[in-house]
N, C-alpha and C. Protein backbone atom coordinates (compact mmCIF):
# COMPACT_ATOMS: atom_id res chain seq x y z
N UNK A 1 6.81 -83.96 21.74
CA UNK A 1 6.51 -84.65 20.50
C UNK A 1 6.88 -83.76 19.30
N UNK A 2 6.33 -82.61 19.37
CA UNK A 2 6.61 -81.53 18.19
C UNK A 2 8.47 -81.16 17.99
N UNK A 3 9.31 -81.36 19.31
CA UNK A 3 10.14 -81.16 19.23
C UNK A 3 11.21 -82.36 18.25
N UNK A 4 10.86 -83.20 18.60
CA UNK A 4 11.27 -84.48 17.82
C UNK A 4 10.66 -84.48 16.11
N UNK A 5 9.57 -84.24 15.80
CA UNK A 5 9.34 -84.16 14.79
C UNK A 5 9.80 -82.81 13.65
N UNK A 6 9.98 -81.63 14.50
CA UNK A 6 10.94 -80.79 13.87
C UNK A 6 12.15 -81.06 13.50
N UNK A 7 12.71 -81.78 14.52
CA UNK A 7 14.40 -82.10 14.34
C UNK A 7 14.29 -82.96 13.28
N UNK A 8 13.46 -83.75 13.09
CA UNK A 8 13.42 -84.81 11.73
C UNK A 8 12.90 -84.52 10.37
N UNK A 9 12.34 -83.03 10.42
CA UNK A 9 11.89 -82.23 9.23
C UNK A 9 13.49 -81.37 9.02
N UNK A 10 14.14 -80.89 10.21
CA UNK A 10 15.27 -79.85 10.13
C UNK A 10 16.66 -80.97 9.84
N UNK A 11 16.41 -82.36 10.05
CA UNK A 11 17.73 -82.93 9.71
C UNK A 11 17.45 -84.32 8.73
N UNK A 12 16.69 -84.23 7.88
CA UNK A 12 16.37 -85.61 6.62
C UNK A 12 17.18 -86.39 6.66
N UNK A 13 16.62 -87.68 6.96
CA UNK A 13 17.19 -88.75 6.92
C UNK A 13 16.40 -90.06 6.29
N UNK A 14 16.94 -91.41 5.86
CA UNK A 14 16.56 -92.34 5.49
C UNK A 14 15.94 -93.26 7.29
N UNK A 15 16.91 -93.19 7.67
CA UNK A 15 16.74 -93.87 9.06
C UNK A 15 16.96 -93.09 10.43
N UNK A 16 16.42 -93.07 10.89
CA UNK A 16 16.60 -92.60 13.00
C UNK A 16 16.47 -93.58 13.83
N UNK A 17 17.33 -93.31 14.66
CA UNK A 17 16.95 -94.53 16.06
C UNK A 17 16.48 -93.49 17.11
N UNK A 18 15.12 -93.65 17.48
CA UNK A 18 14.50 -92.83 18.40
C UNK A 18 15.09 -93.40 20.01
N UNK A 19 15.34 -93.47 20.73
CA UNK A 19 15.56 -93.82 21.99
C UNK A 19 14.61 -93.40 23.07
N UNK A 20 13.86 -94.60 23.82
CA UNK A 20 12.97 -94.34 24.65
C UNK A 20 11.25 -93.77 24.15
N UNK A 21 11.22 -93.53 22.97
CA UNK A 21 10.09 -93.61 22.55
C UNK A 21 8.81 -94.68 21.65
N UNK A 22 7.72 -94.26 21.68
CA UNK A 22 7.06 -93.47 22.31
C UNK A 22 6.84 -94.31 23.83
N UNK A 23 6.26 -93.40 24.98
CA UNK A 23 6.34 -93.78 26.11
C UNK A 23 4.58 -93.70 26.29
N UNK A 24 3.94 -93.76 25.37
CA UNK A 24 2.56 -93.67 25.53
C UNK A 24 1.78 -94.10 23.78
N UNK A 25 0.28 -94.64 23.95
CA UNK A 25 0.62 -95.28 22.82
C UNK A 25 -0.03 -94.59 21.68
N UNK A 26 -0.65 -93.19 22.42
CA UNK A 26 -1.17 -91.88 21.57
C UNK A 26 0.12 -91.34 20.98
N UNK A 27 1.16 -91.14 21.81
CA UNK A 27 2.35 -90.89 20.63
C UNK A 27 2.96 -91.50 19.64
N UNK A 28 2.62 -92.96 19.58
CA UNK A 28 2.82 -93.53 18.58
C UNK A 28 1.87 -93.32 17.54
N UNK A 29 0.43 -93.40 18.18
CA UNK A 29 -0.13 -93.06 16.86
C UNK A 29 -0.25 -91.46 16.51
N UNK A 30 0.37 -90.19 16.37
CA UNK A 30 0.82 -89.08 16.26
C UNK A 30 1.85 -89.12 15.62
N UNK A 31 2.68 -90.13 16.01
CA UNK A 31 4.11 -90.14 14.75
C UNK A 31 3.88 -90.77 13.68
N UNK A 32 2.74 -91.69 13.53
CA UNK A 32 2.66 -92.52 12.41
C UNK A 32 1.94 -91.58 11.45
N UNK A 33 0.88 -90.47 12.12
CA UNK A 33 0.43 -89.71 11.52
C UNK A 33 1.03 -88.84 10.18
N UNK A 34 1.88 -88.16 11.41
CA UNK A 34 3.21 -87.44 11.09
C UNK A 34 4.21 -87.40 9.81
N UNK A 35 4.88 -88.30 10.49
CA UNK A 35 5.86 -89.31 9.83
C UNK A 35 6.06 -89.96 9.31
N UNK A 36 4.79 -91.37 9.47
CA UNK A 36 4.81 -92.53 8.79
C UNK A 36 5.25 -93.03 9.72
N UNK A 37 4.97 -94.69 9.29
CA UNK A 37 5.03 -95.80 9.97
C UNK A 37 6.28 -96.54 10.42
N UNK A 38 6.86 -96.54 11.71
CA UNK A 38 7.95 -97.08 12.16
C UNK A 38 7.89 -98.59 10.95
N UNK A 39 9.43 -98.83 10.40
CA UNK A 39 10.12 -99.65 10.02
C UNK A 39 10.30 -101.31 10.46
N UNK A 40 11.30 -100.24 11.68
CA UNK A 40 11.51 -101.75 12.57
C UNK A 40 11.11 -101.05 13.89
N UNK A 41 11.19 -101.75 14.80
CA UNK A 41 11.47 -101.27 17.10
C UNK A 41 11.92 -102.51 17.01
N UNK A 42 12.74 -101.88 18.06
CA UNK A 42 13.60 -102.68 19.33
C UNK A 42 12.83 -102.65 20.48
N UNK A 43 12.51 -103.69 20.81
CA UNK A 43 11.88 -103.60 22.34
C UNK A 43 12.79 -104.58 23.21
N UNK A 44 13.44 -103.88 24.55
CA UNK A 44 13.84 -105.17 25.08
C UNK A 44 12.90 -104.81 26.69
N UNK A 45 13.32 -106.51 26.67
CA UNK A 45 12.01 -106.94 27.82
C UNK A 45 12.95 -106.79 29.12
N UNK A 46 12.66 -106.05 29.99
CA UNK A 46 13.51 -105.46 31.09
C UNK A 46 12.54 -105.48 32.14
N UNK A 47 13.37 -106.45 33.64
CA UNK A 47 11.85 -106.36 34.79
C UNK A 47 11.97 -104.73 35.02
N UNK A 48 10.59 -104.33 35.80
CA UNK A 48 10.64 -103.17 36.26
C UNK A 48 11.54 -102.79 37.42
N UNK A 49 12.05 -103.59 38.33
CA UNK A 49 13.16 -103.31 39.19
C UNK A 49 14.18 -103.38 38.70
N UNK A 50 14.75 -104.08 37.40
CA UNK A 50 15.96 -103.86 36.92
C UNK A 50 15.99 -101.87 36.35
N UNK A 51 14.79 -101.88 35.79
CA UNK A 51 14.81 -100.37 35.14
C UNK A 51 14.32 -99.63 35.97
N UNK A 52 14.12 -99.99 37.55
CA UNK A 52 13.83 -98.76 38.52
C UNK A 52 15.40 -98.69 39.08
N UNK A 53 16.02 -99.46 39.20
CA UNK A 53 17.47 -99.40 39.16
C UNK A 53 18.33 -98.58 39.17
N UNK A 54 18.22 -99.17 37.45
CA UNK A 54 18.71 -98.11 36.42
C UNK A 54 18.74 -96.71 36.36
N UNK A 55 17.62 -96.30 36.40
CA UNK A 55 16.90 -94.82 36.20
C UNK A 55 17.08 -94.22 37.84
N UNK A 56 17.44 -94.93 38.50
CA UNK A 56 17.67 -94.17 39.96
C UNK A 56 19.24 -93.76 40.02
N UNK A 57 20.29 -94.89 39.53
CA UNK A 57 21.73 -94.82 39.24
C UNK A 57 21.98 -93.74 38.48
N UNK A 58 21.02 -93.24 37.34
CA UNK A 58 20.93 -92.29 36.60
C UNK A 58 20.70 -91.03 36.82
N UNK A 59 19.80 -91.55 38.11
CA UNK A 59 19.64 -89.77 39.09
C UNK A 59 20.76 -89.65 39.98
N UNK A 60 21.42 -90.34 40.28
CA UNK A 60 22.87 -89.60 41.06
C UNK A 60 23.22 -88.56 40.32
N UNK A 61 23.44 -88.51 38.73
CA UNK A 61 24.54 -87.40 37.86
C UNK A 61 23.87 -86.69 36.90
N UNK A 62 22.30 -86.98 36.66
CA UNK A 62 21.50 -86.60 35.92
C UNK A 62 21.25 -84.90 35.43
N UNK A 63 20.85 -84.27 37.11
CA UNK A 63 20.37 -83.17 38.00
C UNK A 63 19.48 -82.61 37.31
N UNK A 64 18.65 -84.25 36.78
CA UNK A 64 17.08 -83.90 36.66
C UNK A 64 16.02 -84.12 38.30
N UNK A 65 15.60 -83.00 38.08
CA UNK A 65 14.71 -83.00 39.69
C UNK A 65 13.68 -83.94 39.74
N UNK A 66 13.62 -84.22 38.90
CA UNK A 66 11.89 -85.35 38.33
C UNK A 66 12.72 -86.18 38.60
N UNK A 67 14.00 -86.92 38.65
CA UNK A 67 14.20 -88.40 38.89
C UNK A 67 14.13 -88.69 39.92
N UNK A 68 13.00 -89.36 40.40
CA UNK A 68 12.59 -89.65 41.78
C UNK A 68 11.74 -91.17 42.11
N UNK A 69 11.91 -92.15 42.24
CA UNK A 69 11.40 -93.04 42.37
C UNK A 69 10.04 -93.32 42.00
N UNK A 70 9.52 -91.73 42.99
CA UNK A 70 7.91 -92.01 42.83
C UNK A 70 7.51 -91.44 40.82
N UNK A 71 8.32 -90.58 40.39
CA UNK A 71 7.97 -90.45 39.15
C UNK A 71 8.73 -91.75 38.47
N UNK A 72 9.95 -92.43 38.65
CA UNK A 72 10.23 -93.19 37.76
C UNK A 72 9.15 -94.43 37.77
N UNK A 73 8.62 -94.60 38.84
CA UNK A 73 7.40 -95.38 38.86
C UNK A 73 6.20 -95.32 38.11
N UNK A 74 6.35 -93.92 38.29
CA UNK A 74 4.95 -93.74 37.24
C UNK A 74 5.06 -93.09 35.96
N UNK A 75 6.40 -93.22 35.32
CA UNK A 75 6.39 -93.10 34.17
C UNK A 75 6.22 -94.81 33.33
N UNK A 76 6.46 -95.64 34.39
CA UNK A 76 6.99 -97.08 34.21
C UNK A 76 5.50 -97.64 34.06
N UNK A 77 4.68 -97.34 35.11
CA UNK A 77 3.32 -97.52 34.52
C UNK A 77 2.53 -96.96 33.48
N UNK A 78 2.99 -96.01 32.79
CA UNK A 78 2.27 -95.25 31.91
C UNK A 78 2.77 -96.27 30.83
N UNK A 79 3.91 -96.46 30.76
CA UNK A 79 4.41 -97.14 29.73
C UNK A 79 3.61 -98.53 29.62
N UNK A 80 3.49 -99.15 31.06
CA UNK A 80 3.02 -100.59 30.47
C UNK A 80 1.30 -100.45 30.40
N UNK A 81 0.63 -99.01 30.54
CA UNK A 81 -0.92 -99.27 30.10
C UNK A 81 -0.54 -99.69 28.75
């Protein structure tokens, strides 16, 4: 979180497109803190087997060790508490 919010103190801008965030809904309220209040989001509505898919196709070339079904699973639930 702190890392993202540095880069946006170290590079001023009018607008950012965050990608993939927040993935929890304490980080949203931490950026609003922060930062201020998101503008617009994009949310698109994706089943969870299309984006367990995805994120597995992604671990073929990734050579992140965490991409593993059982974590992409449970990052996927964290997201939809």
């Amino acid at each position: 979180m702190q890392v993202l919010v540095n880069g946006m103190i170290a590079r001023p801008s009018n607008n950012y497109l965050i990608d993939g965030f927040p993935r929890e809904k304490q980080q949203a309220t931490y950026f609003e803190q922060v930062c201020g209040e998101a503008q617009n989001v994009l949310f698109f509505n994706t089943p969870k087997e299309v984006c367990e898919a995805r994120c597995m196709e992604r671990a073929k070339t990734s050579g992140r060790s965490d991409d593993t079904i059982e974590t992409i699973r449970k990052r996927l639930n964290t997201y939809e508490e």
